[in-house]
N, C-alpha and C. Protein backbone atom coordinates (compact mmCIF):
# COMPACT_ATOMS: atom_id res chain seq x y z
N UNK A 1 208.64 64.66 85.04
CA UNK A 1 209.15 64.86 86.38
C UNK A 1 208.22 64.14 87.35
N UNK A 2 208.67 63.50 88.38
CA UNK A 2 208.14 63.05 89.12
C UNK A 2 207.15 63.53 90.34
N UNK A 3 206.10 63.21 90.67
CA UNK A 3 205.31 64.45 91.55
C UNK A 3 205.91 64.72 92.21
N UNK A 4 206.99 64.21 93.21
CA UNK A 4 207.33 64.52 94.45
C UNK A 4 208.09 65.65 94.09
N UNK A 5 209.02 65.67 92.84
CA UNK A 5 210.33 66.45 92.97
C UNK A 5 208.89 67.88 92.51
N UNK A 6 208.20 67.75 91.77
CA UNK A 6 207.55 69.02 91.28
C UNK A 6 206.78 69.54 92.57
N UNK A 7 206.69 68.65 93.51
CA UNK A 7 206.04 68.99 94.56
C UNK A 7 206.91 70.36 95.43
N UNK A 8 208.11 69.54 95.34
CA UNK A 8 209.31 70.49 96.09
C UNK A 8 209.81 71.94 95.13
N UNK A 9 209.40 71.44 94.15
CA UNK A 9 209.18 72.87 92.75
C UNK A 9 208.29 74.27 93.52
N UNK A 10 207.22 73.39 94.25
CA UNK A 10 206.32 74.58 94.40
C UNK A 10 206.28 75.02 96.13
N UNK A 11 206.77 74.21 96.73
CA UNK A 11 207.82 74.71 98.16
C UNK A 11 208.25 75.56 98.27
N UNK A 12 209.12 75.26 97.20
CA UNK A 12 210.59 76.64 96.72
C UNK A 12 209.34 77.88 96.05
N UNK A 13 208.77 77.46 94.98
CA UNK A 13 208.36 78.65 94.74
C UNK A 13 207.80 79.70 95.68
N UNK A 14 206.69 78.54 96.34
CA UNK A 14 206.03 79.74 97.88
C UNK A 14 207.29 80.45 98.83
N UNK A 15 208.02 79.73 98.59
CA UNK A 15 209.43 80.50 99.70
C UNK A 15 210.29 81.62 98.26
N UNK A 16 209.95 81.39 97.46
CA UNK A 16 210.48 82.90 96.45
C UNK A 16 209.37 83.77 96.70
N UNK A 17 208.37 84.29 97.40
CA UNK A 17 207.71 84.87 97.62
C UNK A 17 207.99 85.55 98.63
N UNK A 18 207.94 87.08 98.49
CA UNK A 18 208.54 87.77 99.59
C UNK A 18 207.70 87.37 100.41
N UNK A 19 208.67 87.74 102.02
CA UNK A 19 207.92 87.12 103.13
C UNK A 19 207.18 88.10 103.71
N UNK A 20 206.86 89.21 103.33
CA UNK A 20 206.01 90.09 103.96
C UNK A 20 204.53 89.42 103.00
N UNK A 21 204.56 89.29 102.01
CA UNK A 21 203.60 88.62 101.52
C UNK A 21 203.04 87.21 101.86
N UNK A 22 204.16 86.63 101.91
CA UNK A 22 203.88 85.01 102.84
C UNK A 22 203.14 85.19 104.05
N UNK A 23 203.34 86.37 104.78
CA UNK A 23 203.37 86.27 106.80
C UNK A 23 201.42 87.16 106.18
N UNK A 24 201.28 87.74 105.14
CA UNK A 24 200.07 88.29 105.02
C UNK A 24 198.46 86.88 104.66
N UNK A 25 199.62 85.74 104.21
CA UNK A 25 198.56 84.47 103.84
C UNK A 25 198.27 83.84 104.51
N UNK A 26 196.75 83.59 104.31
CA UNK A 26 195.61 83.33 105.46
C UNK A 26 194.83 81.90 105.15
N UNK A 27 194.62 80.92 105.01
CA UNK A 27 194.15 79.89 105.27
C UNK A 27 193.64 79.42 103.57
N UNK A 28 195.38 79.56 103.29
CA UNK A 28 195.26 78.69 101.50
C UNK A 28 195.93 77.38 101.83
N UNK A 29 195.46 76.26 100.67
CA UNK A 29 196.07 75.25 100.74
C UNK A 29 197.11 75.46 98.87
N UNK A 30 197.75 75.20 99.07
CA UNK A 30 198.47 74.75 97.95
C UNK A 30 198.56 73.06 97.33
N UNK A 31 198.05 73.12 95.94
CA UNK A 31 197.25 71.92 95.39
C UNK A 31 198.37 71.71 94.03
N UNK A 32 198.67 70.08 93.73
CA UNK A 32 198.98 69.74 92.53
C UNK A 32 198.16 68.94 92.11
N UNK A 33 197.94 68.94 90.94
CA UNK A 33 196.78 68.07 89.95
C UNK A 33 197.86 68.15 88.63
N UNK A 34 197.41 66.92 88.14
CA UNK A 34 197.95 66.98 86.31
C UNK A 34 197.52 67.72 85.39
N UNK A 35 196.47 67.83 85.38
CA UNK A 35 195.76 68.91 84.46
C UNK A 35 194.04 69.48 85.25
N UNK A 36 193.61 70.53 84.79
CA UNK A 36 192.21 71.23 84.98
C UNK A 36 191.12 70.12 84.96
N UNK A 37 190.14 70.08 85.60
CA UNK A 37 189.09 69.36 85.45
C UNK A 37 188.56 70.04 84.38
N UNK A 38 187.93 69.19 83.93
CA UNK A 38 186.69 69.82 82.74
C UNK A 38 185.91 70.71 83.68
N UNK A 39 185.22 70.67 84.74
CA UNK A 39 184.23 71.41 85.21
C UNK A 39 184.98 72.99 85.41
N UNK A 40 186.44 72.72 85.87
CA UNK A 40 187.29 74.01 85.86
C UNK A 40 187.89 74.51 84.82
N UNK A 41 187.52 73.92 83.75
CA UNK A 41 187.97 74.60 81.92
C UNK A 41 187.10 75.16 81.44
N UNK A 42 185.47 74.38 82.08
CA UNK A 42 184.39 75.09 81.49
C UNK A 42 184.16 76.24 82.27
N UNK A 43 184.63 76.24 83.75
CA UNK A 43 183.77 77.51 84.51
C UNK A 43 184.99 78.74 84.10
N UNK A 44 185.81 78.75 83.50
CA UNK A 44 187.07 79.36 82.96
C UNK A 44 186.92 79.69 81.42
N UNK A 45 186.13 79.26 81.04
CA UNK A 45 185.77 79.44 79.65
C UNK A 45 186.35 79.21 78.18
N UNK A 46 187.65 77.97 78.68
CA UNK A 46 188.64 77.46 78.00
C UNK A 46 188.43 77.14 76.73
N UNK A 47 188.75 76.95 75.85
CA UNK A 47 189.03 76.09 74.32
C UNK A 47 189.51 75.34 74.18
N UNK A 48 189.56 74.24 73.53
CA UNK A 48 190.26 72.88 73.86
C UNK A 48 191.79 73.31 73.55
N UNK A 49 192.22 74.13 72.92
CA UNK A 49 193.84 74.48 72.37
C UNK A 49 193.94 75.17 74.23
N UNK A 50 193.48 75.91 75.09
CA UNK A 50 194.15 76.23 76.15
C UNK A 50 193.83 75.64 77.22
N UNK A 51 194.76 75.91 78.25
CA UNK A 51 194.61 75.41 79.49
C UNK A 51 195.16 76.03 80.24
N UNK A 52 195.02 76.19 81.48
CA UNK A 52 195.16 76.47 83.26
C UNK A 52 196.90 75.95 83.67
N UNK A 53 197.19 76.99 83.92
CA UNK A 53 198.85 76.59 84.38
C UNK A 53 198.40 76.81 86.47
N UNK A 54 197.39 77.22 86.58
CA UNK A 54 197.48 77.87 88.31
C UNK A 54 195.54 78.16 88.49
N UNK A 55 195.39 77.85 89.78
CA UNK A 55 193.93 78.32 89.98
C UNK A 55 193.61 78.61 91.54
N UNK A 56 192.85 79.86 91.61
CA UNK A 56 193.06 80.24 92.50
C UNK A 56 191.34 79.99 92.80
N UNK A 57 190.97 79.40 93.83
CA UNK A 57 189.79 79.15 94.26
C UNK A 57 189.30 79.61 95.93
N UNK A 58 188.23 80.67 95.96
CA UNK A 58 188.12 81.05 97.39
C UNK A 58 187.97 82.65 97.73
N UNK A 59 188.33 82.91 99.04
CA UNK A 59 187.50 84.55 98.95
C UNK A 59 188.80 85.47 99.22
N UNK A 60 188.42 86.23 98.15
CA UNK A 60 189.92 86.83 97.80
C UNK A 60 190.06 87.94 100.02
N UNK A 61 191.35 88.39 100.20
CA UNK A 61 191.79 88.61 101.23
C UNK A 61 190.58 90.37 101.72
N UNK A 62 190.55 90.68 99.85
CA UNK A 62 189.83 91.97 100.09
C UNK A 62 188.38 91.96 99.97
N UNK A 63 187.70 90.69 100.13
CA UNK A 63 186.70 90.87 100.07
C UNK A 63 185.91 89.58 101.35
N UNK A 64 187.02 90.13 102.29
CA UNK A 64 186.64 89.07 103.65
C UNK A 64 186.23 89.95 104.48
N UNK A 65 185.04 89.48 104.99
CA UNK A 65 184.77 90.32 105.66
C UNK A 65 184.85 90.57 107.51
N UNK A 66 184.12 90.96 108.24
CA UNK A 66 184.36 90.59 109.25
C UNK A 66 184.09 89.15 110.60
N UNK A 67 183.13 88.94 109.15
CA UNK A 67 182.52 87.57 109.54
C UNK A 67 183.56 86.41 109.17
N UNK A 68 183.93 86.54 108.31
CA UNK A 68 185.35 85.50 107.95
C UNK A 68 185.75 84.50 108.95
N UNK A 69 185.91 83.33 108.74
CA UNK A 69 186.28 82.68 109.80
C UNK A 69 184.95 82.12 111.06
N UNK A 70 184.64 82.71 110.93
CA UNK A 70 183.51 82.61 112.50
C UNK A 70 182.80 81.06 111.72
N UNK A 71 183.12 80.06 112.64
CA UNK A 71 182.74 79.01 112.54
C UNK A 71 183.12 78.10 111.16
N UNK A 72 183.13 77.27 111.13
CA UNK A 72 183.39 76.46 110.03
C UNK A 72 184.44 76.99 108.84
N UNK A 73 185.81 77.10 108.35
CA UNK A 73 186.01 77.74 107.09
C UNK A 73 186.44 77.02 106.32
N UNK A 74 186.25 76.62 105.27
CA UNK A 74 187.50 75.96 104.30
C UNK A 74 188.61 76.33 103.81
N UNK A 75 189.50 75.83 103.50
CA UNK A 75 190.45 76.89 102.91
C UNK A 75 190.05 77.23 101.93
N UNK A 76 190.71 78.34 100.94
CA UNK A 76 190.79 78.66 99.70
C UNK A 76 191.90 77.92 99.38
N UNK A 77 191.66 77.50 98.17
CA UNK A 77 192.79 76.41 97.21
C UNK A 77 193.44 77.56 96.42
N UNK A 78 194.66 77.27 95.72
CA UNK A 78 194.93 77.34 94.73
C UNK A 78 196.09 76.17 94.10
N UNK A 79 195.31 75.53 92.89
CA UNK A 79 195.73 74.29 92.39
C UNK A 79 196.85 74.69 91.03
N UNK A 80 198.08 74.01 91.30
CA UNK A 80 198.91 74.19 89.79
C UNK A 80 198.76 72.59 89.26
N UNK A 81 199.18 73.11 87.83
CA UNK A 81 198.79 71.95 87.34
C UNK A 81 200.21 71.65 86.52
N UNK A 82 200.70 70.56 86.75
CA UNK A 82 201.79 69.86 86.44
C UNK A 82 202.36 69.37 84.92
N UNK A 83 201.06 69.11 84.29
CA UNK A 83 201.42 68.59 83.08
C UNK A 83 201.44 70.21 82.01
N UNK A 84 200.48 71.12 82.15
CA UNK A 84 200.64 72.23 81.56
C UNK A 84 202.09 72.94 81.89
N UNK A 85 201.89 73.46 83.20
CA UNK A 85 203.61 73.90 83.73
C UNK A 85 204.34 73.46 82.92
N UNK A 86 205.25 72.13 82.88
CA UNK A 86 206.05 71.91 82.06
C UNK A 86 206.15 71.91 80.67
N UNK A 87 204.83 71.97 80.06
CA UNK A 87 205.01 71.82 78.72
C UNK A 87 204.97 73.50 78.50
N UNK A 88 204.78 74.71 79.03
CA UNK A 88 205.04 75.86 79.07
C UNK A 88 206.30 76.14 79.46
N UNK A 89 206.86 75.35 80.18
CA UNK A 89 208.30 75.79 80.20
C UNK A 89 209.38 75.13 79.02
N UNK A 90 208.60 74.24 78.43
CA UNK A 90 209.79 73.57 77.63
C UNK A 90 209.06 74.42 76.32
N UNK A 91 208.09 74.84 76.32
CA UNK A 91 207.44 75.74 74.90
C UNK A 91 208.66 77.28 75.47
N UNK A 92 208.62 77.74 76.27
CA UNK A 92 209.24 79.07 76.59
C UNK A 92 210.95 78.98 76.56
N UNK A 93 211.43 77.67 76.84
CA UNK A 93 212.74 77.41 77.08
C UNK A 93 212.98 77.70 78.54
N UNK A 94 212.14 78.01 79.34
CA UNK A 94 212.62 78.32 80.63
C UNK A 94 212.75 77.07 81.62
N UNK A 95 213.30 77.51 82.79
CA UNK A 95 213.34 76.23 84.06
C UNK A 95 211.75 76.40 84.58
N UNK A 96 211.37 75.09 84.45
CA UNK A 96 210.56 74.38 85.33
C UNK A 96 209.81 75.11 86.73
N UNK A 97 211.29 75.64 87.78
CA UNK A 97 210.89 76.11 89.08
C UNK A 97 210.60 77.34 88.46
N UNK A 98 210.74 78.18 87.55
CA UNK A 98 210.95 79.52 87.10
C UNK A 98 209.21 79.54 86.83
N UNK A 99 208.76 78.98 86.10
CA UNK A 99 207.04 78.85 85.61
C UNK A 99 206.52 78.64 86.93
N UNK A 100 206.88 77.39 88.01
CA UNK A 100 205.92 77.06 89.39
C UNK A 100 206.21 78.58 90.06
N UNK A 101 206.94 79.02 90.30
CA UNK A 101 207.16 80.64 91.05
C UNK A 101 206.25 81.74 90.28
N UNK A 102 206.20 81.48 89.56
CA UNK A 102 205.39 82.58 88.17
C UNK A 102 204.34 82.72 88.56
N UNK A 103 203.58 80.95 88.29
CA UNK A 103 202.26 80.40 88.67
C UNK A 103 201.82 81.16 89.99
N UNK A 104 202.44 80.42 91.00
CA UNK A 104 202.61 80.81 92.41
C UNK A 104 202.23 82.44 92.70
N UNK A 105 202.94 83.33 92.25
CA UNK A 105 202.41 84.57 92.27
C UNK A 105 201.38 85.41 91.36
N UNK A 106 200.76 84.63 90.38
CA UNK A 106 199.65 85.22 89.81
C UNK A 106 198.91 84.47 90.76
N UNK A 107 198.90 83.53 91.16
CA UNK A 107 197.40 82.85 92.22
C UNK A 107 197.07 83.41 93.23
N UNK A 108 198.60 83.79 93.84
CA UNK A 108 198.79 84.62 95.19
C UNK A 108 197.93 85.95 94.95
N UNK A 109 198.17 86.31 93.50
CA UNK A 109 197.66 87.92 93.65
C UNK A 109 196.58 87.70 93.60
N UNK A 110 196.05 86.76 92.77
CA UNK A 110 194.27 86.56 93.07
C UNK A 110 194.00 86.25 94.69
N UNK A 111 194.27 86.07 95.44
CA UNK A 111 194.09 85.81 96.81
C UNK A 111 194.03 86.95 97.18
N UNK A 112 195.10 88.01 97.15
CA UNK A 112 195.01 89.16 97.47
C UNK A 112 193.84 90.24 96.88
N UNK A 113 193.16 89.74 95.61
CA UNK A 113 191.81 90.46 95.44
C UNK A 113 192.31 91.23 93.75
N UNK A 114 193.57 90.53 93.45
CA UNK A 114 193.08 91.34 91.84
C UNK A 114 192.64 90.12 91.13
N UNK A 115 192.33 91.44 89.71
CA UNK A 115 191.42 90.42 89.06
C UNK A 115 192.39 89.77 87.50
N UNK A 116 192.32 89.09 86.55
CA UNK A 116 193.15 88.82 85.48
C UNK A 116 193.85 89.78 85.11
N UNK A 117 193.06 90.97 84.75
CA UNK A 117 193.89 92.20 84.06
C UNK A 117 194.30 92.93 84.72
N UNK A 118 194.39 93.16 86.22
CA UNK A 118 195.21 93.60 87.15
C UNK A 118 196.86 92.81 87.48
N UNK A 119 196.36 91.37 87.29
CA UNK A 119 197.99 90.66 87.48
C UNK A 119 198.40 91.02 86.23
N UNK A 120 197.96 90.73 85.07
CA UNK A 120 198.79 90.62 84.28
C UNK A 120 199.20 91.60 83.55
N UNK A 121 198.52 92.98 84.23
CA UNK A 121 199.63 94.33 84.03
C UNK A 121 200.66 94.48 84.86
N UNK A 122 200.30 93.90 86.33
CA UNK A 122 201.41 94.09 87.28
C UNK A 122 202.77 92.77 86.72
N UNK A 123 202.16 92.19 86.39
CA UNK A 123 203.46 91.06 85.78
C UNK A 123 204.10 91.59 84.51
N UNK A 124 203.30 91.89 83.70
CA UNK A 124 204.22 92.86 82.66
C UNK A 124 205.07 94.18 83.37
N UNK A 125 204.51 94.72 84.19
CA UNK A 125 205.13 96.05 84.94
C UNK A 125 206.68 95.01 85.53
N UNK A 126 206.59 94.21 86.21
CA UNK A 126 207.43 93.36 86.60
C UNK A 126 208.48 92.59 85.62
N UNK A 127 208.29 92.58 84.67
CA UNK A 127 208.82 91.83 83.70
C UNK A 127 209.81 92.78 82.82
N UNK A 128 208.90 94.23 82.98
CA UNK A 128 210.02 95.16 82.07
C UNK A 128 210.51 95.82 83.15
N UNK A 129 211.02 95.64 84.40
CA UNK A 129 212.01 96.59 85.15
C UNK A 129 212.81 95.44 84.95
C-alpha cells in the first residue's frame, strides 16, 4: 500500500476513536515509519522473530503534572509502523484500517497512563463483549 493511502488509514482510525476521548488529547503527534528502529526494538526488548505494530512515546496524561507545558514542550509521539500492520493483518485475515484503529487505541491508552497489561486486559474485555 502506498504511504499516502495508509496515511489516510490512520486519519480514519483517530476519527474511530470516540470523541470524548479525542477532545481529552493533548499535544500528540501521530507518526508513520516502515518498521521500529533498532534503538526502539532494543529499548522494547524485542527478538528478532517480533516487532512493534504502534509506539507510544512521551508523558503519559496521568503523570503530567502541573508544570506540564510551562515553556518549551515537545509533543509525545506515537509512531505506527506500516510494514508490520499489514503483514498482521494479512497473518489475521483482517482489513488493514481494522489493525491501524486497533494500533491507534492501544497507543492512545498508553497516553492516557496504562501500562501493557492494563490495555491488553481492557482489549480482551473489549473483544469478548
Amino acid at each position: 500500500m502506498k504511504r499516502i493511502d495508509f496515511e489516510k488509514l490512520v486519519a480514519e482510525g483517530f476519527e474511530r476513536l470516540p470523541e470524548w476521548v479525542r477532545e481529552k488529547i493533548k499535544n500528540v503527534a501521530l507518526l508513520v515509519e516502515d518498521e521500529p528502529a533498532g534503538e526502539d526494538r532494543k529499548a522494547e526488548g524485542l527478538s528478532d522473530d517480533e516487532t512493534l505494530l504502534g509506539l507510544y512515546k512521551g508523558i503519559p496524561l496521568s503523570a503530567r503534572g502541573d508544570m506540564y507545558g510551562v515553556g518549551m514542550t515537545m509533543p509525545d509521539t506515537i509512531t505506527l509502523y506500516q510494514i508490520p500492520i499489514e503483514e498482521a493483518a494479512q497473518e489475521d485475515g483482517k482489513d488493514v484500517r481494522d489493525v491501524v484503529a486497533e494500533t491507534i487505541w492501544h497507543e492512545f491508552a498508553h497516553h492516557f497512563g496504562m501500562d501493557e497489561g492494563e490495555v491488553r486486559e481492557r482489549e480482551q474485555k473489549r473483544d469478548t463483549e
